[in-house]
C-alpha atoms as a PDB file:
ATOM      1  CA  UNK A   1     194.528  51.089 111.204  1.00  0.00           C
ATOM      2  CA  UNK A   2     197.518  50.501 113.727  1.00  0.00           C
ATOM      3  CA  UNK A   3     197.487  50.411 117.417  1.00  0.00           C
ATOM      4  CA  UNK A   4     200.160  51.289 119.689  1.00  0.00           C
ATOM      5  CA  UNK A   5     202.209  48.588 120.863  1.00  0.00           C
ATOM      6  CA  UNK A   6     202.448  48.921 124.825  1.00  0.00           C
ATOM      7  CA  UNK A   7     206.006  47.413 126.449  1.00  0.00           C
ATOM      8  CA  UNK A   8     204.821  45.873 129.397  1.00  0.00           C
ATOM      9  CA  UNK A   9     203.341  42.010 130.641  1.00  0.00           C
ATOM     10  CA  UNK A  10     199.933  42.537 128.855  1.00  0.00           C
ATOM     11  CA  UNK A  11     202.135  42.960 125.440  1.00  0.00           C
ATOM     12  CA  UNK A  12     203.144  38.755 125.877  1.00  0.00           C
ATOM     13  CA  UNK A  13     199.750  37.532 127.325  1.00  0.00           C
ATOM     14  CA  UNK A  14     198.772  34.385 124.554  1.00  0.00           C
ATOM     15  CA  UNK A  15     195.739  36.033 122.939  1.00  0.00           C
ATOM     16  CA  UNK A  16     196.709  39.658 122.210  1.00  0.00           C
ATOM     17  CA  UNK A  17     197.174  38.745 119.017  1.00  0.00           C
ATOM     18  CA  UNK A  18     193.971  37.567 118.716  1.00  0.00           C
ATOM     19  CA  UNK A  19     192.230  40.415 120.329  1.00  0.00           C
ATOM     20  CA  UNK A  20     194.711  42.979 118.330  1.00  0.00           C
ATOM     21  CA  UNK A  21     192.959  41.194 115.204  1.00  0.00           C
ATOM     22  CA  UNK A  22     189.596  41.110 116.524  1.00  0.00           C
ATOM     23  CA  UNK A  23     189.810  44.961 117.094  1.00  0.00           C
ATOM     24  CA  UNK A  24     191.640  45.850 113.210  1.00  0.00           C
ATOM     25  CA  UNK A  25     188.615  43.595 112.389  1.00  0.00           C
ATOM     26  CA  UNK A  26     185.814  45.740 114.061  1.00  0.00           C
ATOM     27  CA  UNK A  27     187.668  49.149 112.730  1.00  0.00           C
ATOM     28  CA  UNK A  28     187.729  47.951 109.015  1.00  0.00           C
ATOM     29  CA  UNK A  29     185.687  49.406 106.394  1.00  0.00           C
ATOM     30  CA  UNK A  30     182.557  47.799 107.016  1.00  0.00           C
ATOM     31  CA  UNK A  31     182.620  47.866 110.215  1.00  0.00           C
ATOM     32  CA  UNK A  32     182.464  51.391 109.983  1.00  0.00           C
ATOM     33  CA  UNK A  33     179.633  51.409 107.650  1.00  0.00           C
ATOM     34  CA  UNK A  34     177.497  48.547 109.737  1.00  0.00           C
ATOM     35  CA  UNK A  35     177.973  51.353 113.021  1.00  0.00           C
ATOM     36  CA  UNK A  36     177.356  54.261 111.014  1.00  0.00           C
ATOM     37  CA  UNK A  37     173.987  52.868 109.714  1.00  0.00           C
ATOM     38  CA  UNK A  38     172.621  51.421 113.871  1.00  0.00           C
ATOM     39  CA  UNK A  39     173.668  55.142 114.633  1.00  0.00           C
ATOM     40  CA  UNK A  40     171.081  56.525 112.140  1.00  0.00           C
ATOM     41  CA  UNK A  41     168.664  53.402 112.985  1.00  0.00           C
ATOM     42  CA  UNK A  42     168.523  54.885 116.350  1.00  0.00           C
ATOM     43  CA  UNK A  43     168.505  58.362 115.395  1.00  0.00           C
ATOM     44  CA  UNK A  44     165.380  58.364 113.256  1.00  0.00           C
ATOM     45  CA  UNK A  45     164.282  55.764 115.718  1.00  0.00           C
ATOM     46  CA  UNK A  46     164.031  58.431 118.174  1.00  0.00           C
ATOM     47  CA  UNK A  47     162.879  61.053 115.785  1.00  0.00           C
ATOM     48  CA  UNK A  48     160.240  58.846 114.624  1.00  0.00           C
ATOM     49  CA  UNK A  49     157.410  59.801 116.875  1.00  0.00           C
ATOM     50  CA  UNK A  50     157.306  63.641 115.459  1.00  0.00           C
ATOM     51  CA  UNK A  51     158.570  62.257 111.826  1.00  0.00           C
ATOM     52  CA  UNK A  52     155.141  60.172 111.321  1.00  0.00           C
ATOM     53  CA  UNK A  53     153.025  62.511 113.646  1.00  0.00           C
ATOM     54  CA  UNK A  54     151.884  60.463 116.273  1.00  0.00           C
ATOM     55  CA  UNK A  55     153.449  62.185 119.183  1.00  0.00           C
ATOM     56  CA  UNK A  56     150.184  63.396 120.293  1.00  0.00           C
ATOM     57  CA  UNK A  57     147.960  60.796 120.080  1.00  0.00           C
ATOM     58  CA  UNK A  58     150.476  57.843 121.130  1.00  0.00           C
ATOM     59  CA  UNK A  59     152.649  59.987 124.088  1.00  0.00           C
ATOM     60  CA  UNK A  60     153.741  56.268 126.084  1.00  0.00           C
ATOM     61  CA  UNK A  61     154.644  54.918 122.489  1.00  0.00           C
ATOM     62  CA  UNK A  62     156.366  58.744 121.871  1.00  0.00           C
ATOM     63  CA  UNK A  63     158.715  58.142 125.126  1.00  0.00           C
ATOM     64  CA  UNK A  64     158.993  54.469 124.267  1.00  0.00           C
ATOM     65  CA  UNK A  65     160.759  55.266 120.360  1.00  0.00           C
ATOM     66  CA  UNK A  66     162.600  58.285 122.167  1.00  0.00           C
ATOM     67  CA  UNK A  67     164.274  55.918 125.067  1.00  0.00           C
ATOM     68  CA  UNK A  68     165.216  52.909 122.341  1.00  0.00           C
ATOM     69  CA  UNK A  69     165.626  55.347 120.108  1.00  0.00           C
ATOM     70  CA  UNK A  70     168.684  56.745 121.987  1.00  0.00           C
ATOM     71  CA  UNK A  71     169.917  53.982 123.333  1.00  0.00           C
ATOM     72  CA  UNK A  72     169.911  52.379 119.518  1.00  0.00           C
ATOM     73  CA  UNK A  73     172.147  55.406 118.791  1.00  0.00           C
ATOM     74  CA  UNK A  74     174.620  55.391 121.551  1.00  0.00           C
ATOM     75  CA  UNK A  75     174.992  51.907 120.559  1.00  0.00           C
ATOM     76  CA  UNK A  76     176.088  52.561 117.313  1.00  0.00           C
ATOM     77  CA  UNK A  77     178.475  55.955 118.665  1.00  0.00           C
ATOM     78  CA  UNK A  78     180.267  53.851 121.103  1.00  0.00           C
ATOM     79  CA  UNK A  79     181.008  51.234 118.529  1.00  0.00           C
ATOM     80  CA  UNK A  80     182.375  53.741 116.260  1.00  0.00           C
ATOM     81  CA  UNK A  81     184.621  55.789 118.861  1.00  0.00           C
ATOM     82  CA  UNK A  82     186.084  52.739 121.334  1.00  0.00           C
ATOM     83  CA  UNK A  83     185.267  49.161 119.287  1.00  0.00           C
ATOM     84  CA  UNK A  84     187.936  47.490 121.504  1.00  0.00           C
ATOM     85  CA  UNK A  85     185.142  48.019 124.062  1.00  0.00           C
ATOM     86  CA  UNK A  86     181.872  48.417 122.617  1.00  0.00           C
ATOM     87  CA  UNK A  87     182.212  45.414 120.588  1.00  0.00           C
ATOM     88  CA  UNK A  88     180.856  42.246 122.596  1.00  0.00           C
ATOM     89  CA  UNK A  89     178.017  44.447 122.927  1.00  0.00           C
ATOM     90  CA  UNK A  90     176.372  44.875 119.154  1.00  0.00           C
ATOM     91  CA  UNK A  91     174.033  42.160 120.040  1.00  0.00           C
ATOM     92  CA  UNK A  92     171.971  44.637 122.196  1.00  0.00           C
ATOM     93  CA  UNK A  93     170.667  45.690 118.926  1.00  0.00           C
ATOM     94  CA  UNK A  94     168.949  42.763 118.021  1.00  0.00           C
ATOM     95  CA  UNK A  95     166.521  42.678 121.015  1.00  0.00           C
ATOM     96  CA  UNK A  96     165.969  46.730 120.779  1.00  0.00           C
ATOM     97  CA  UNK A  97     165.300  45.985 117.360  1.00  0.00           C
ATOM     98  CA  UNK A  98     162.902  43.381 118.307  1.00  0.00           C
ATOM     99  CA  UNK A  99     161.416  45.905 120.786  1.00  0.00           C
ATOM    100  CA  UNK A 100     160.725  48.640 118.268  1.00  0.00           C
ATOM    101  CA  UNK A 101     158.933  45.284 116.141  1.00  0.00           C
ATOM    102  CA  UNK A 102     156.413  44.531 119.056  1.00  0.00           C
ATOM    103  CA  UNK A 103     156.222  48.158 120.630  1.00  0.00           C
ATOM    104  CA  UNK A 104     152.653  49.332 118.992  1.00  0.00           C
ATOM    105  CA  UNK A 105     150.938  46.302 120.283  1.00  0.00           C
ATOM    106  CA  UNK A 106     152.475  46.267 124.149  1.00  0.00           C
ATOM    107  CA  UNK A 107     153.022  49.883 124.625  1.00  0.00           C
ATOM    108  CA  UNK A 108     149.730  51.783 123.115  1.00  0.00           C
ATOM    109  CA  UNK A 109     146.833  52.542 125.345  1.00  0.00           C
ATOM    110  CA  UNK A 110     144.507  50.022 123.533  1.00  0.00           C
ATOM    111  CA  UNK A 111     146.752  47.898 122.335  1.00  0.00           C
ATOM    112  CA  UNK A 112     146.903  48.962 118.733  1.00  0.00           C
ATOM    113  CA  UNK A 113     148.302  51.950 116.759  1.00  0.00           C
ATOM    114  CA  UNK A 114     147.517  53.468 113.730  1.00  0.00           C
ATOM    115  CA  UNK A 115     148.989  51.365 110.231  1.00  0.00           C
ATOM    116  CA  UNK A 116     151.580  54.165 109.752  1.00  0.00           C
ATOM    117  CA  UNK A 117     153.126  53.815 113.351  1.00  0.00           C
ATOM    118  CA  UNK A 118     153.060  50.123 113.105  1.00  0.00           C
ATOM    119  CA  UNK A 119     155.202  50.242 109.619  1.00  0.00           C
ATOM    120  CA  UNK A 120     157.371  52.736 110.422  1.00  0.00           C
ATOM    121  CA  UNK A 121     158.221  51.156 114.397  1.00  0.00           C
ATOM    122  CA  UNK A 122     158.266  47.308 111.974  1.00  0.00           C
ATOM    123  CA  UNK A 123     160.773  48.604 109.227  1.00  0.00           C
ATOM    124  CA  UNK A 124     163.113  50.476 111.731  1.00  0.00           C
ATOM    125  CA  UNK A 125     163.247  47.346 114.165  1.00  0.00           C
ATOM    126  CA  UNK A 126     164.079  44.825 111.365  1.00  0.00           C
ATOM    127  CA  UNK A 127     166.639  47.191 110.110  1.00  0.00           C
ATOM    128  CA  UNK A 128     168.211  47.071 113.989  1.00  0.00           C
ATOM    129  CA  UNK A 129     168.021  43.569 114.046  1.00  0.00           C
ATOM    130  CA  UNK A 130     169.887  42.993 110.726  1.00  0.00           C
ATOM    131  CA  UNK A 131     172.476  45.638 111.672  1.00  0.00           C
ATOM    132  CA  UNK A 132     173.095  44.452 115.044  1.00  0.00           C
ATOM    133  CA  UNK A 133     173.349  40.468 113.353  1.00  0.00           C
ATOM    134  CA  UNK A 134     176.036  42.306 111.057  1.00  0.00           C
ATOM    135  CA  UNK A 135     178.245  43.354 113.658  1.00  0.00           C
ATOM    136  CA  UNK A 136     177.958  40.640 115.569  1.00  0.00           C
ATOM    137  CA  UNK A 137     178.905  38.715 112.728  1.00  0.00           C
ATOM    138  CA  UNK A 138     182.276  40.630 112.241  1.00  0.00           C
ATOM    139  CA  UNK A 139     183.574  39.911 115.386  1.00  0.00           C
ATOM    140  CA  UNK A 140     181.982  35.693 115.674  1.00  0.00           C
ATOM    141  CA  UNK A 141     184.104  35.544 112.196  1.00  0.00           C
ATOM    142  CA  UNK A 142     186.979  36.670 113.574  1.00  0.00           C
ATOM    143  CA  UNK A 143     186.830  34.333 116.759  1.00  0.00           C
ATOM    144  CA  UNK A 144     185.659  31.510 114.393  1.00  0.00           C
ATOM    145  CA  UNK A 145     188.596  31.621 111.998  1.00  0.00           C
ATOM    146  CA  UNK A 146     191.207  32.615 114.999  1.00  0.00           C
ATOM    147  CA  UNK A 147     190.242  28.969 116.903  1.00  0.00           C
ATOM    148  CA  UNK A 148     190.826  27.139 113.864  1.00  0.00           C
END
């Protein structure tokens, strides 16, 4: 994927080459597949309250998975439509992931949800973390090797 090549004093500033490389990086294949995969992270994140049936009897942990939930998603939407913007901010994943880990214990009403809650909110966080370590890792590799 190509960029347009603007005539004008941003076009001979010292590190557009780096940042032109930086953004083919973040729009390569996996790239694409790492933002795809936080955008459904965040999706059934937010779906996950009426998924494992505990809308009902957890409603502050029902808002709680909706709110991250969303926010997980957009995440992974803006990094798919405008990467030259979105991507210093993949690491936001990480601590919503970590959020979704801890949420049964600091969000429930006595401080403890039911086993299939605590799974489901455990497997979806460490799959947020490890996706949002991914695309972070895309764009430290680039700055890594450009520096070299």
């Amino acid at each position: 994927m190509s960029y347009p090549h603007h005539s004008s004093e941003m076009g001979t500033h010292p590190e557009i080459a780096e940042m032109r490389e930086r953004l083919e990086r973040a729009a390569s294949g996996k790239a694409v597949i790492i933002e795809g995969l936080i955008m459904l992270a965040g999706i059934y994140a937010a779906i996950s309250p009426w998924v494992m049936h505990f809308s009902g009897a957890e409603p502050n942990l029902t808002v709680n998975n909706l709110i991250v939930g969303l926010t997980i998603g957009l995440i992974g939407v803006g990094l798919a439509m405008i990467p030259e913007r979105m991507l210093r901010l993949a690491w936001l994943a990480i601590p919503l992931g970590v959020w979704l880990v801890i949420s049964p214990w600091v969000v429930t009403t006595g401080h403890g949800a039911r086993a299939g809650i605590i799974w489901s909110n455990c497997v979806v966080g460490a799959v947020t973390i490890l996706l949002g370590l991914a695309a972070m890792g895309l764009t430290i590799g680039v700055a890594n090797r450009t520096h070299r």
